[in-house]
PDB file of N, CA and C in Angstrom:
ATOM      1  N   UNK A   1      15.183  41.905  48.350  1.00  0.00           N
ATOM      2  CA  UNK A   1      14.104  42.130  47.404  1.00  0.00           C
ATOM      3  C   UNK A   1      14.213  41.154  46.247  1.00  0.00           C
ATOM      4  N   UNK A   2      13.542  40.911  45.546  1.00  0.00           N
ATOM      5  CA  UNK A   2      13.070  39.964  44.315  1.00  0.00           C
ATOM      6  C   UNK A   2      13.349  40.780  43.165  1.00  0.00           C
ATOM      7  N   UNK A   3      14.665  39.896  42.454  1.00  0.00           N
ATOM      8  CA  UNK A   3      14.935  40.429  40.981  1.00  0.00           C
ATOM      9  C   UNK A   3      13.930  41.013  40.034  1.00  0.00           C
ATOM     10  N   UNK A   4      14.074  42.022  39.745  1.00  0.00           N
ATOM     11  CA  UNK A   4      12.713  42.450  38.609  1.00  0.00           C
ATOM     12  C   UNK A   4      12.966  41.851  37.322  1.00  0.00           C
ATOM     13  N   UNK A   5      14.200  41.225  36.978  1.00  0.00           N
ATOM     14  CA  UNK A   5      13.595  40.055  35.427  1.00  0.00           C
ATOM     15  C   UNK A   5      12.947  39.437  36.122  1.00  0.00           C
ATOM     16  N   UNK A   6      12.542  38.513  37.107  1.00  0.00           N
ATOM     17  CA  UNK A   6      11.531  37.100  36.651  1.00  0.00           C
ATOM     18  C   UNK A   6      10.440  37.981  37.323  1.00  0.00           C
ATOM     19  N   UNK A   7       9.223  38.259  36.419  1.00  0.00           N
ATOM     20  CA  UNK A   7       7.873  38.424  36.860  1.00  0.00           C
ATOM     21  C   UNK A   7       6.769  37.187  37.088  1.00  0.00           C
ATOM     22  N   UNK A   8       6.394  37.283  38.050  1.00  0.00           N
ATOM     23  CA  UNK A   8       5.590  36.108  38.396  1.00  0.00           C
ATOM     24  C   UNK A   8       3.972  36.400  37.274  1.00  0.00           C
ATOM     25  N   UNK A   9       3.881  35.991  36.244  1.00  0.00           N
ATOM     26  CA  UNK A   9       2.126  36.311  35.767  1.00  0.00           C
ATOM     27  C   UNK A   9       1.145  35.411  36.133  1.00  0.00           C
ATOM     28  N   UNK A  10       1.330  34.520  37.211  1.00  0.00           N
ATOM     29  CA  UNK A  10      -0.003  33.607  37.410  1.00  0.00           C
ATOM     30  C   UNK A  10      -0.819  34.201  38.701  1.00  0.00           C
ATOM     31  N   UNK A  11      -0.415  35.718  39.323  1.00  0.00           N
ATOM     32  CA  UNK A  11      -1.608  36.465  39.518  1.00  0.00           C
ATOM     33  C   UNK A  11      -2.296  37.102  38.242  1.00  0.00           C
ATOM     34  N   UNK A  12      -1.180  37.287  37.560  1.00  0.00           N
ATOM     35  CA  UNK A  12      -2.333  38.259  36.064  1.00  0.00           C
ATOM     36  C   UNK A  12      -3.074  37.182  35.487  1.00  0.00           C
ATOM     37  N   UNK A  13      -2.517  35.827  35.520  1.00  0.00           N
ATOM     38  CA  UNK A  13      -3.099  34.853  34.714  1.00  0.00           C
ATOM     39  C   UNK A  13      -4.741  34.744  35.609  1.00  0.00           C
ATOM     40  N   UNK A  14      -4.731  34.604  36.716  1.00  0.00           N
ATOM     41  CA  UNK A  14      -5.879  34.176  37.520  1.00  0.00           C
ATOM     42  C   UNK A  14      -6.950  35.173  37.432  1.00  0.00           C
ATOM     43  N   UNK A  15      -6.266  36.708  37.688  1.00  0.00           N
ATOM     44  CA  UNK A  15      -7.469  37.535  37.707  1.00  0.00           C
ATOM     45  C   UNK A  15      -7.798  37.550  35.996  1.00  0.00           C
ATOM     46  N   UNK A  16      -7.553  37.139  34.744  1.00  0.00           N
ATOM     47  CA  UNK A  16      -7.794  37.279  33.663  1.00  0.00           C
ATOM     48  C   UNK A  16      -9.049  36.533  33.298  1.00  0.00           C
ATOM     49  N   UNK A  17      -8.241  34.775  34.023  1.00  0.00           N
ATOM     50  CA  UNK A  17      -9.751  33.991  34.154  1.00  0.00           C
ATOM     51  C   UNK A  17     -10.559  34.192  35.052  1.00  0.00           C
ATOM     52  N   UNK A  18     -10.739  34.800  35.716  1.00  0.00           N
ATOM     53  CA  UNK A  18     -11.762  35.368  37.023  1.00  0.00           C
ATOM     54  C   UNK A  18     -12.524  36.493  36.065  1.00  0.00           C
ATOM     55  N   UNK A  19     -12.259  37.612  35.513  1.00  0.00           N
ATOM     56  CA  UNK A  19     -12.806  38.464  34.665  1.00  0.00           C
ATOM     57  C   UNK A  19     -13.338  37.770  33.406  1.00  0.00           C
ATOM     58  N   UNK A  20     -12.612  36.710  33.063  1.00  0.00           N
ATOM     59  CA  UNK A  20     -13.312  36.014  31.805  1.00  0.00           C
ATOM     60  C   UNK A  20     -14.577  35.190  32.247  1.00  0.00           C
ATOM     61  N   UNK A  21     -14.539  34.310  33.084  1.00  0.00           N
ATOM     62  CA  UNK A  21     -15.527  33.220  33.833  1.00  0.00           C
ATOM     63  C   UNK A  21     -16.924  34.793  34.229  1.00  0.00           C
ATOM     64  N   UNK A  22     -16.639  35.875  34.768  1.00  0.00           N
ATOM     65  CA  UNK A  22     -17.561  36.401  35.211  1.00  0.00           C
ATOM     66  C   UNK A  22     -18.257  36.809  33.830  1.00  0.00           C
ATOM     67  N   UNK A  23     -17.659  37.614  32.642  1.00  0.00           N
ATOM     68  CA  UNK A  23     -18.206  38.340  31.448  1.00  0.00           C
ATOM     69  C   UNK A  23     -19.002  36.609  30.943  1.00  0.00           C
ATOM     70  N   UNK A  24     -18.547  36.012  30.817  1.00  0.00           N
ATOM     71  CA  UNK A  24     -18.848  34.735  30.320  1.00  0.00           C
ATOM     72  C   UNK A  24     -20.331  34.666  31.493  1.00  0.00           C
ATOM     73  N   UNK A  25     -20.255  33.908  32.137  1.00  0.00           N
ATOM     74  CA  UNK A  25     -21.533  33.779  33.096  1.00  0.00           C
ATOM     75  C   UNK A  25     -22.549  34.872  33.282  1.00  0.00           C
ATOM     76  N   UNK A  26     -22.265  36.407  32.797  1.00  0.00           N
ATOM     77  CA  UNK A  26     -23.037  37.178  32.258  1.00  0.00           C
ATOM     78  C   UNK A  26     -24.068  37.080  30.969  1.00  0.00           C
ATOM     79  N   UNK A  27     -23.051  36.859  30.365  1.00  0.00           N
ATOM     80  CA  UNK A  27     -23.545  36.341  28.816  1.00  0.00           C
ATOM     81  C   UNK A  27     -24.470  35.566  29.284  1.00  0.00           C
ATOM     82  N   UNK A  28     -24.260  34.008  29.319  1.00  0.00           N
ATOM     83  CA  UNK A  28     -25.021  32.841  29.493  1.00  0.00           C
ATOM     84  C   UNK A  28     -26.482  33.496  30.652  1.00  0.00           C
ATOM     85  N   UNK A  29     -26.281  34.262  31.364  1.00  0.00           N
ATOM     86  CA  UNK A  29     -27.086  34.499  32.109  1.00  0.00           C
ATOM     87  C   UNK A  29     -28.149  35.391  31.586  1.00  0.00           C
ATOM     88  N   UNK A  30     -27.624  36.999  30.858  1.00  0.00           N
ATOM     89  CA  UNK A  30     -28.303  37.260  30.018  1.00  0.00           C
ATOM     90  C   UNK A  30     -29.450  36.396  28.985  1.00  0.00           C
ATOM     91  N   UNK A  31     -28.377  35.483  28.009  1.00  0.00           N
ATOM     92  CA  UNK A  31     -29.402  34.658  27.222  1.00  0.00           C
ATOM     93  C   UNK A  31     -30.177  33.578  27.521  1.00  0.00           C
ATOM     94  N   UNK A  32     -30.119  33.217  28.447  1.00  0.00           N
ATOM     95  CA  UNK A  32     -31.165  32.582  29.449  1.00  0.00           C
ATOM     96  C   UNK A  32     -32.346  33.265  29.654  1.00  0.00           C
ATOM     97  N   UNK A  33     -32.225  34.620  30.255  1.00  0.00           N
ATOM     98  CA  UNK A  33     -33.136  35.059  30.694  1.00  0.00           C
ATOM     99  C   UNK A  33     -34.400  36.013  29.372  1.00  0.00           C
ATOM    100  N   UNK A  34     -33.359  36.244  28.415  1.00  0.00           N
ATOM    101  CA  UNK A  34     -33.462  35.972  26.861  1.00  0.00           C
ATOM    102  C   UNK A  34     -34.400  34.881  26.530  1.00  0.00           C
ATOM    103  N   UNK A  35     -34.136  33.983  26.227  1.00  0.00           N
ATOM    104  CA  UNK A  35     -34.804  32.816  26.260  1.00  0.00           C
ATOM    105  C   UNK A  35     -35.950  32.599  26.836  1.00  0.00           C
ATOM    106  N   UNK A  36     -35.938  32.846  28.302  1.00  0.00           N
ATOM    107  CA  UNK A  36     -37.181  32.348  28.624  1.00  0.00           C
ATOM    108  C   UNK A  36     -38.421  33.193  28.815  1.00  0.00           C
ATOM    109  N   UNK A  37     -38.323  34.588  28.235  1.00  0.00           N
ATOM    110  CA  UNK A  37     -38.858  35.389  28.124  1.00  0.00           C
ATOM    111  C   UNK A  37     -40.109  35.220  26.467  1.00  0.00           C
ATOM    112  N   UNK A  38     -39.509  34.400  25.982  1.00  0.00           N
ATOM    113  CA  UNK A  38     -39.544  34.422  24.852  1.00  0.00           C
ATOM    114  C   UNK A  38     -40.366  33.472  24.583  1.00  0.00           C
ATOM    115  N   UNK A  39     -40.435  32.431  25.349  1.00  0.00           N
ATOM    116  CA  UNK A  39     -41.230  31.147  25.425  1.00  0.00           C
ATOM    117  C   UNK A  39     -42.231  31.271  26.509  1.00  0.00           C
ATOM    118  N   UNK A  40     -42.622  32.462  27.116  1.00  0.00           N
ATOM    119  CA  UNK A  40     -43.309  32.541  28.034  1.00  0.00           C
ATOM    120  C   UNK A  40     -44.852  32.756  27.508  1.00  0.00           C
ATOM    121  N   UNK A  41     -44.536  33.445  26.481  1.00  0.00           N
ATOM    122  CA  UNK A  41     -46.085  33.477  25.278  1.00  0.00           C
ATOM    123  C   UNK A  41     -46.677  32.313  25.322  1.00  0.00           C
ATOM    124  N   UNK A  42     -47.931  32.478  25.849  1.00  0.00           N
ATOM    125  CA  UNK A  42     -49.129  31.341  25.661  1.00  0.00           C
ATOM    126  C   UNK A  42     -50.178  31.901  24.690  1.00  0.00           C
ATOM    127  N   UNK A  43     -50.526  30.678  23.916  1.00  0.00           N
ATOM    128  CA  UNK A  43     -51.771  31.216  23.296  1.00  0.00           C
ATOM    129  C   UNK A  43     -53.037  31.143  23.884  1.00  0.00           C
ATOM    130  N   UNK A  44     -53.909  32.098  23.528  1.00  0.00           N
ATOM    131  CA  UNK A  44     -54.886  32.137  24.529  1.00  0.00           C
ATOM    132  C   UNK A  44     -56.263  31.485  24.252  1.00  0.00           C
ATOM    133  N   UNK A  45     -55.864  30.452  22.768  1.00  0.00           N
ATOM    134  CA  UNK A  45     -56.881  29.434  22.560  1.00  0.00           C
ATOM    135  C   UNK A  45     -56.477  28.383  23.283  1.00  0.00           C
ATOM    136  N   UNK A  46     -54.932  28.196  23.775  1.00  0.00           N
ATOM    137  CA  UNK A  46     -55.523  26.710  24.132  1.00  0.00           C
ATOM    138  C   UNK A  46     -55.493  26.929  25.959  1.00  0.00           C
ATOM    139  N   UNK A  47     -56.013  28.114  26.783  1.00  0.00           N
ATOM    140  CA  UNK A  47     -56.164  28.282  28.067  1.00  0.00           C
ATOM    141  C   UNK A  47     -57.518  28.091  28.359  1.00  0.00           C
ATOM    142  N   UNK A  48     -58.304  27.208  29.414  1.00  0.00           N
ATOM    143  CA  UNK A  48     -59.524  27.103  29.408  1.00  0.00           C
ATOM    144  C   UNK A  48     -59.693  28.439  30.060  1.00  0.00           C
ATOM    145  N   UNK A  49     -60.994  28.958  29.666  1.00  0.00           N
ATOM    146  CA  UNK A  49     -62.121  29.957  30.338  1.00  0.00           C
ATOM    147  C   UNK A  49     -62.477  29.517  31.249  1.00  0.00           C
ATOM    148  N   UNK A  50     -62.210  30.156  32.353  1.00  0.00           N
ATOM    149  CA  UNK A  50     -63.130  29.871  33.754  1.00  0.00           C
ATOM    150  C   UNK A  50     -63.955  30.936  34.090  1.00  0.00           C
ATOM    151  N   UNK A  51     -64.276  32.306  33.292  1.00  0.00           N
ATOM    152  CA  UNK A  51     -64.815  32.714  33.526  1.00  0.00           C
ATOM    153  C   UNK A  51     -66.052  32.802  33.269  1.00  0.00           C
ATOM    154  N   UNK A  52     -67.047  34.222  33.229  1.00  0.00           N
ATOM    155  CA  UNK A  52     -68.266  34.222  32.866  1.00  0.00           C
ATOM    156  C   UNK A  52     -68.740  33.674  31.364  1.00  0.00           C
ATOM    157  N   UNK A  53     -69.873  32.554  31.437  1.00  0.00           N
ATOM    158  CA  UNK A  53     -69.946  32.022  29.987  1.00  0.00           C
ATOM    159  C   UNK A  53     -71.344  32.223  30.090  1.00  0.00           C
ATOM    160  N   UNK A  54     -71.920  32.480  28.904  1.00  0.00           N
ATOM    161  CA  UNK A  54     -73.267  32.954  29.020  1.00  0.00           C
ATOM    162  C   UNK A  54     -73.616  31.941  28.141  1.00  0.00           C
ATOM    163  N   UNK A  55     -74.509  30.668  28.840  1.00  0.00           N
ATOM    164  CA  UNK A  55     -75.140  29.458  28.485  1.00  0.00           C
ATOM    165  C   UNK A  55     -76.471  29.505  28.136  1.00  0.00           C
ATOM    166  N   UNK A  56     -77.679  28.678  27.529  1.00  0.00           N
ATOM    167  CA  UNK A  56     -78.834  28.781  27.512  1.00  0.00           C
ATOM    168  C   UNK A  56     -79.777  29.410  28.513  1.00  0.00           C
ATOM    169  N   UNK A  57     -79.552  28.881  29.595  1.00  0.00           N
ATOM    170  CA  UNK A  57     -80.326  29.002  30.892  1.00  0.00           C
ATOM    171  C   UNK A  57     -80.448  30.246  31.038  1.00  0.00           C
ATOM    172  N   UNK A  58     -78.558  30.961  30.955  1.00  0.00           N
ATOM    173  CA  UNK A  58     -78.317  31.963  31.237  1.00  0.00           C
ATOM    174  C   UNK A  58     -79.615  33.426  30.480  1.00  0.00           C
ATOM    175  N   UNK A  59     -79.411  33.294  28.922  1.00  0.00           N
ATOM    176  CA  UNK A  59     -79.475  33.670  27.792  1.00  0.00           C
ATOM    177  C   UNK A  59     -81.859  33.676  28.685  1.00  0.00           C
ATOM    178  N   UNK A  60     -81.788  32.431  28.965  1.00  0.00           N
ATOM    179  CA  UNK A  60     -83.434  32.527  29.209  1.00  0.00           C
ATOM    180  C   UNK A  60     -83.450  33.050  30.223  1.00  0.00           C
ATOM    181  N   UNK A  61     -82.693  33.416  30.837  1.00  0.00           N
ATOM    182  CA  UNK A  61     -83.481  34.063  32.426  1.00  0.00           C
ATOM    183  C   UNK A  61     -83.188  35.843  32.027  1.00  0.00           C
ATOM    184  N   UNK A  62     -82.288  36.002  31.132  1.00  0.00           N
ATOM    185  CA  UNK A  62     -82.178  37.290  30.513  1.00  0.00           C
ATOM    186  C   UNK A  62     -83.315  37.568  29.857  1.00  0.00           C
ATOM    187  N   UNK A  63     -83.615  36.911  28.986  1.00  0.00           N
ATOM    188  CA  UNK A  63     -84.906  37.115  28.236  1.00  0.00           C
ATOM    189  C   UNK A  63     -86.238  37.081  29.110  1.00  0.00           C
ATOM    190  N   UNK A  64     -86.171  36.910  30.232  1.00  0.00           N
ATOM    191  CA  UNK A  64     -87.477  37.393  31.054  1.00  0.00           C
ATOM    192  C   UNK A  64     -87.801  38.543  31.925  1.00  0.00           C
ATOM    193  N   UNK A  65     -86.337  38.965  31.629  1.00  0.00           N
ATOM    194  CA  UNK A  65     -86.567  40.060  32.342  1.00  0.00           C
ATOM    195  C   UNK A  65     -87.119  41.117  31.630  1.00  0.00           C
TER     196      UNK A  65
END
């Protein structure tokens, strides 16, 4: 069996950065998605209308009825 003074810690070391790299890439992932939530606001003056526009023509063929 293997002396219990020398403890090996570069499994504790690895799973520490494995738990750090994941909370970390959470974060960043979170505020990303943060982010682009945020910039997703358009204003709705500068989107052209494609819809119904009620023009002259329009406006005269109303008025004859």
């Amino acid at each position: 069996m293997k002396d219990n003074n020398e403890i090996n810690s570069s499994r504790r070391d690895l799973l520490k950065g494995l738990t750090t790299a994941a909370v970390a890439g959470a974060v960043v992932a979170g505020t990303k998605a943060a982010s682009a939530s945020e910039t997703v606001d358009i204003k709705q003056e500068s989107v052209k209308k494609t819809g119904y526009r009620e023009t002259q023509h329009v406006r005269d063929y109303y008025d004859s009825l």
